[in-house]
C-alpha atoms as a PDB file:
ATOM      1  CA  UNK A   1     -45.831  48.020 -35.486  1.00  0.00           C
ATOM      2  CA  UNK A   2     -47.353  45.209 -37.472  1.00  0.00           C
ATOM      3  CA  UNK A   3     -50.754  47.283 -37.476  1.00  0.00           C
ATOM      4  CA  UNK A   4     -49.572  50.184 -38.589  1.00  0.00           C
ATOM      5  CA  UNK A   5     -47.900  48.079 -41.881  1.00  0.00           C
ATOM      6  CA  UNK A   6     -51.219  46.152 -42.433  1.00  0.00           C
ATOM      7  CA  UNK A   7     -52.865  50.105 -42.757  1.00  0.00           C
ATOM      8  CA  UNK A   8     -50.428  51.295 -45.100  1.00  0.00           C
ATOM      9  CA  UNK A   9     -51.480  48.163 -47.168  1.00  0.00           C
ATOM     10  CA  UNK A  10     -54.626  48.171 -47.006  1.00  0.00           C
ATOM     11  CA  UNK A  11     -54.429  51.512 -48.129  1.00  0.00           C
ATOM     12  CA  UNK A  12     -52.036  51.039 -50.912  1.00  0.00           C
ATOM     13  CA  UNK A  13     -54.845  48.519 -51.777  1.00  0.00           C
ATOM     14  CA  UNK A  14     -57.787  50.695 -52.122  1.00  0.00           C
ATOM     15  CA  UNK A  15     -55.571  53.186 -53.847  1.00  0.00           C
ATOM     16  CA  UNK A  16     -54.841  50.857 -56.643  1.00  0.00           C
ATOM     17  CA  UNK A  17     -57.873  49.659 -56.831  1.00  0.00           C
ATOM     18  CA  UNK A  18     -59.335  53.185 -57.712  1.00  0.00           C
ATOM     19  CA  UNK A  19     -56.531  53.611 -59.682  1.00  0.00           C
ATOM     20  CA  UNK A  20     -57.686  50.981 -61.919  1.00  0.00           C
ATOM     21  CA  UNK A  21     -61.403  51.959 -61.900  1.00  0.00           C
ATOM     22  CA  UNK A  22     -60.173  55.651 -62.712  1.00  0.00           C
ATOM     23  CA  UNK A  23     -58.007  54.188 -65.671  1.00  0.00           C
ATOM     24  CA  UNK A  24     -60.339  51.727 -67.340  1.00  0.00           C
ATOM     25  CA  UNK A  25     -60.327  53.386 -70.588  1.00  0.00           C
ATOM     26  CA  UNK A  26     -58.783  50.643 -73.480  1.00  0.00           C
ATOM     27  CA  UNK A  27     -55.741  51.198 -75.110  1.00  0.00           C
ATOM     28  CA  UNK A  28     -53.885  49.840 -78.352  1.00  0.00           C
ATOM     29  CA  UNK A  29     -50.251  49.226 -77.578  1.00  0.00           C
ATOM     30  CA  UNK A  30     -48.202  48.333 -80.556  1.00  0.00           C
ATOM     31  CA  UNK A  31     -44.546  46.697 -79.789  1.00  0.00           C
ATOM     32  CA  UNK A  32     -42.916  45.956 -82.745  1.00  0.00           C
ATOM     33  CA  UNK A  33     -45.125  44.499 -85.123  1.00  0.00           C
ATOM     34  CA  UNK A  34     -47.689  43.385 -82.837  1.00  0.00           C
ATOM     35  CA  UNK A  35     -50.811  45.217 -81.118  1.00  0.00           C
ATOM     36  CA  UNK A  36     -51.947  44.335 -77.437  1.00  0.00           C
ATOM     37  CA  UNK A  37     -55.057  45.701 -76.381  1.00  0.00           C
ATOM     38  CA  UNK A  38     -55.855  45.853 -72.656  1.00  0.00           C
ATOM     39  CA  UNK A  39     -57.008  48.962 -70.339  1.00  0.00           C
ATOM     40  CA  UNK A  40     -54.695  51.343 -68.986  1.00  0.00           C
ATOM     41  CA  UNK A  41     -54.354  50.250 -65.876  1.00  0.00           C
ATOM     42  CA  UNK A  42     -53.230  47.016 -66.717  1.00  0.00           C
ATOM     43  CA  UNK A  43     -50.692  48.655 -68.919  1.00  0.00           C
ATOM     44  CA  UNK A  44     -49.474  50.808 -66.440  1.00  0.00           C
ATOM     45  CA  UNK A  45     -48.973  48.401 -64.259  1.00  0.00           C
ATOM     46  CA  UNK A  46     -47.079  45.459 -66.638  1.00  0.00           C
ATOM     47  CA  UNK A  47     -44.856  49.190 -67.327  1.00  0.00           C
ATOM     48  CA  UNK A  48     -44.419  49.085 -63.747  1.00  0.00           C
ATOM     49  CA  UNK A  49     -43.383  45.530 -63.053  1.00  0.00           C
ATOM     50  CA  UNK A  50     -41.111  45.377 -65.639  1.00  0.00           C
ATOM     51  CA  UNK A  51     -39.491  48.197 -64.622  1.00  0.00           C
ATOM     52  CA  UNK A  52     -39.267  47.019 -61.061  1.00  0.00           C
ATOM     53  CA  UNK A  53     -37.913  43.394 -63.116  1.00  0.00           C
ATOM     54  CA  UNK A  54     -35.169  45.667 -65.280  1.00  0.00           C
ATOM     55  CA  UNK A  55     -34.094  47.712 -61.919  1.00  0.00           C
ATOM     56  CA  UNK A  56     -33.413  44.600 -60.166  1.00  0.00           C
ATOM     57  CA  UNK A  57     -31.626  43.425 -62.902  1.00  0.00           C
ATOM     58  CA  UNK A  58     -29.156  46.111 -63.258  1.00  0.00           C
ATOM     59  CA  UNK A  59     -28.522  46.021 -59.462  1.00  0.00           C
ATOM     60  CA  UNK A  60     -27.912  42.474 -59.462  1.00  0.00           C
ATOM     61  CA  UNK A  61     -24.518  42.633 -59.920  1.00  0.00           C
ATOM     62  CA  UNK A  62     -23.536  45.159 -57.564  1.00  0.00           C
ATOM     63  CA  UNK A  63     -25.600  43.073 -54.805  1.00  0.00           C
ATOM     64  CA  UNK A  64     -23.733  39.884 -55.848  1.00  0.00           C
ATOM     65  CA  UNK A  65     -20.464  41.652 -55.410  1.00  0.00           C
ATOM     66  CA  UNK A  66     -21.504  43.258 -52.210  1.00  0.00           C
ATOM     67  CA  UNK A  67     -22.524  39.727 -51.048  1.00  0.00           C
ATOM     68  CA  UNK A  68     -19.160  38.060 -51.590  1.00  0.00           C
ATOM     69  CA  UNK A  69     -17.212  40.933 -50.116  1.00  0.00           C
ATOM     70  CA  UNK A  70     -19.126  41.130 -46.646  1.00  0.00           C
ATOM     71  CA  UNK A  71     -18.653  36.881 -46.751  1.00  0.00           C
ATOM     72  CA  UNK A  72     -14.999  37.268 -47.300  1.00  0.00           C
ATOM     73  CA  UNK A  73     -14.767  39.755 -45.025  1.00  0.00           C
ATOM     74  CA  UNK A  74     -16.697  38.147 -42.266  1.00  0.00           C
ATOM     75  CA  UNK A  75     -14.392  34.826 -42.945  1.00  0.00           C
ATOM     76  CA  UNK A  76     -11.510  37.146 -42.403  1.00  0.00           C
ATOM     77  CA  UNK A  77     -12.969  37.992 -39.313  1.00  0.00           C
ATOM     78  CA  UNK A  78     -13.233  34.680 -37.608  1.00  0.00           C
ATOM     79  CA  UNK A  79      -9.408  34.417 -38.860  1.00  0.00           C
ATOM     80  CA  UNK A  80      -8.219  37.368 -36.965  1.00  0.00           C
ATOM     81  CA  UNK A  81     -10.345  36.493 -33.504  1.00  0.00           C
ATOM     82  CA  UNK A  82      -8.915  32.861 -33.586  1.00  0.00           C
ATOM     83  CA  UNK A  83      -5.335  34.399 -34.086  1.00  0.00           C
ATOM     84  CA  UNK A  84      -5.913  37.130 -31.568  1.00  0.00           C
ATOM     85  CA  UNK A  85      -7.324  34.427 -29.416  1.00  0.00           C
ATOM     86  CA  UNK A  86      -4.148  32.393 -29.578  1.00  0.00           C
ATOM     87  CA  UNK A  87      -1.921  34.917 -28.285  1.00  0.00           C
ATOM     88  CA  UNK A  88      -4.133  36.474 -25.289  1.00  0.00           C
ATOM     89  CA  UNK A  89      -2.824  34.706 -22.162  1.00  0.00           C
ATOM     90  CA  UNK A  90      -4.568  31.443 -20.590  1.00  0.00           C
ATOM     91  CA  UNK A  91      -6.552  33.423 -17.383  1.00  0.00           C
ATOM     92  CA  UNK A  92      -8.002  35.625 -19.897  1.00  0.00           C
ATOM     93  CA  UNK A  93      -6.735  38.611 -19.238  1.00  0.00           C
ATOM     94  CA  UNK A  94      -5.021  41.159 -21.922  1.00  0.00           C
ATOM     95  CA  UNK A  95      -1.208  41.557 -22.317  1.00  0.00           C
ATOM     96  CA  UNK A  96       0.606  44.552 -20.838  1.00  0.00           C
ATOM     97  CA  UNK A  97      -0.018  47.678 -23.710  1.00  0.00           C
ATOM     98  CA  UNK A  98       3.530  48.301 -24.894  1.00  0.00           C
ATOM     99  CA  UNK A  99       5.272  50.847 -23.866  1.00  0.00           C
ATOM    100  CA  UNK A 100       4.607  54.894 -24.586  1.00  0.00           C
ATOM    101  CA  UNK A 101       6.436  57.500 -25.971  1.00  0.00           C
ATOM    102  CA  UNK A 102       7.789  58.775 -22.750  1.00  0.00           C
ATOM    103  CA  UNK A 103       8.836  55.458 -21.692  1.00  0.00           C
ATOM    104  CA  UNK A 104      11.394  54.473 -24.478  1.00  0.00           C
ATOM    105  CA  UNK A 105      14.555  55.995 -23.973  1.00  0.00           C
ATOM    106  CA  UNK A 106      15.958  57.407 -27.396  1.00  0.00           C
ATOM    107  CA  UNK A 107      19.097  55.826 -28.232  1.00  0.00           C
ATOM    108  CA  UNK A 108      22.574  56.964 -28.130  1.00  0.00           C
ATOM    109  CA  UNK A 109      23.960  58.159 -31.148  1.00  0.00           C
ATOM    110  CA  UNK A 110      27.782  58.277 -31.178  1.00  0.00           C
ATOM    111  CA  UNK A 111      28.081  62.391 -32.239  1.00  0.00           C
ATOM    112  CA  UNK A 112      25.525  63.203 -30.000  1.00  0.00           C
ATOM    113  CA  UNK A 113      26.868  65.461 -26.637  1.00  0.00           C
ATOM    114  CA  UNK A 114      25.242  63.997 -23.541  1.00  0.00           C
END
């Protein structure tokens, strides 16, 4: 498996590297008041990363939540097996299931004909 990922890489390399001889044409940008000149390659790509950086951003929260929940839930977890474990029997094995439907008997009800 590890081959096949160093392939894709390698071939995400060369891609981006002729991306960025295809795209070596300079470009102004102007932000605000001030002008950055660079190819557009580079640019691309800072557009990229900080894209990738604002996306991560926004999800942050929702990961952090997600995070606690699965902890709290796991600790809840280990709660529930040591109780369970407390009231299985000594040898180990499980308690009689309790009884079905067609075992109860219903009970009497004093205007009720037998």
């Amino acid at each position: 498996m590890m081959p096949f990922f160093l392939i894709i890489a390698a071939l995400i390399a060369v891609l981006a590297i002729l991306f960025a001889l295809e795209n070596a044409v300079p470009v102004t940008v102007t932000f605000f008041a001030a002008e950055y000149q660079s190819t557009l390659a580079m640019v691309l790509v800072l557009s990229l990363i900080m894209g990738i950086i604002l996306g991560l951003l926004v999800l942050m929260p929702r990961m952090i939540r997600q995070k606690l929940t699965i902890s709290n839930l796991n600790k809840r977890l280990k709660t529930l097996e040591k109780e369970l474990a407390a009231h299985l029997p000594a040898d180990g094995e499980a308690p009689d299931p309790p009884a079905g439907p067609d075992e109860i008997e219903p009970p009497a009800h004093p205007g009720m004909l037998k």
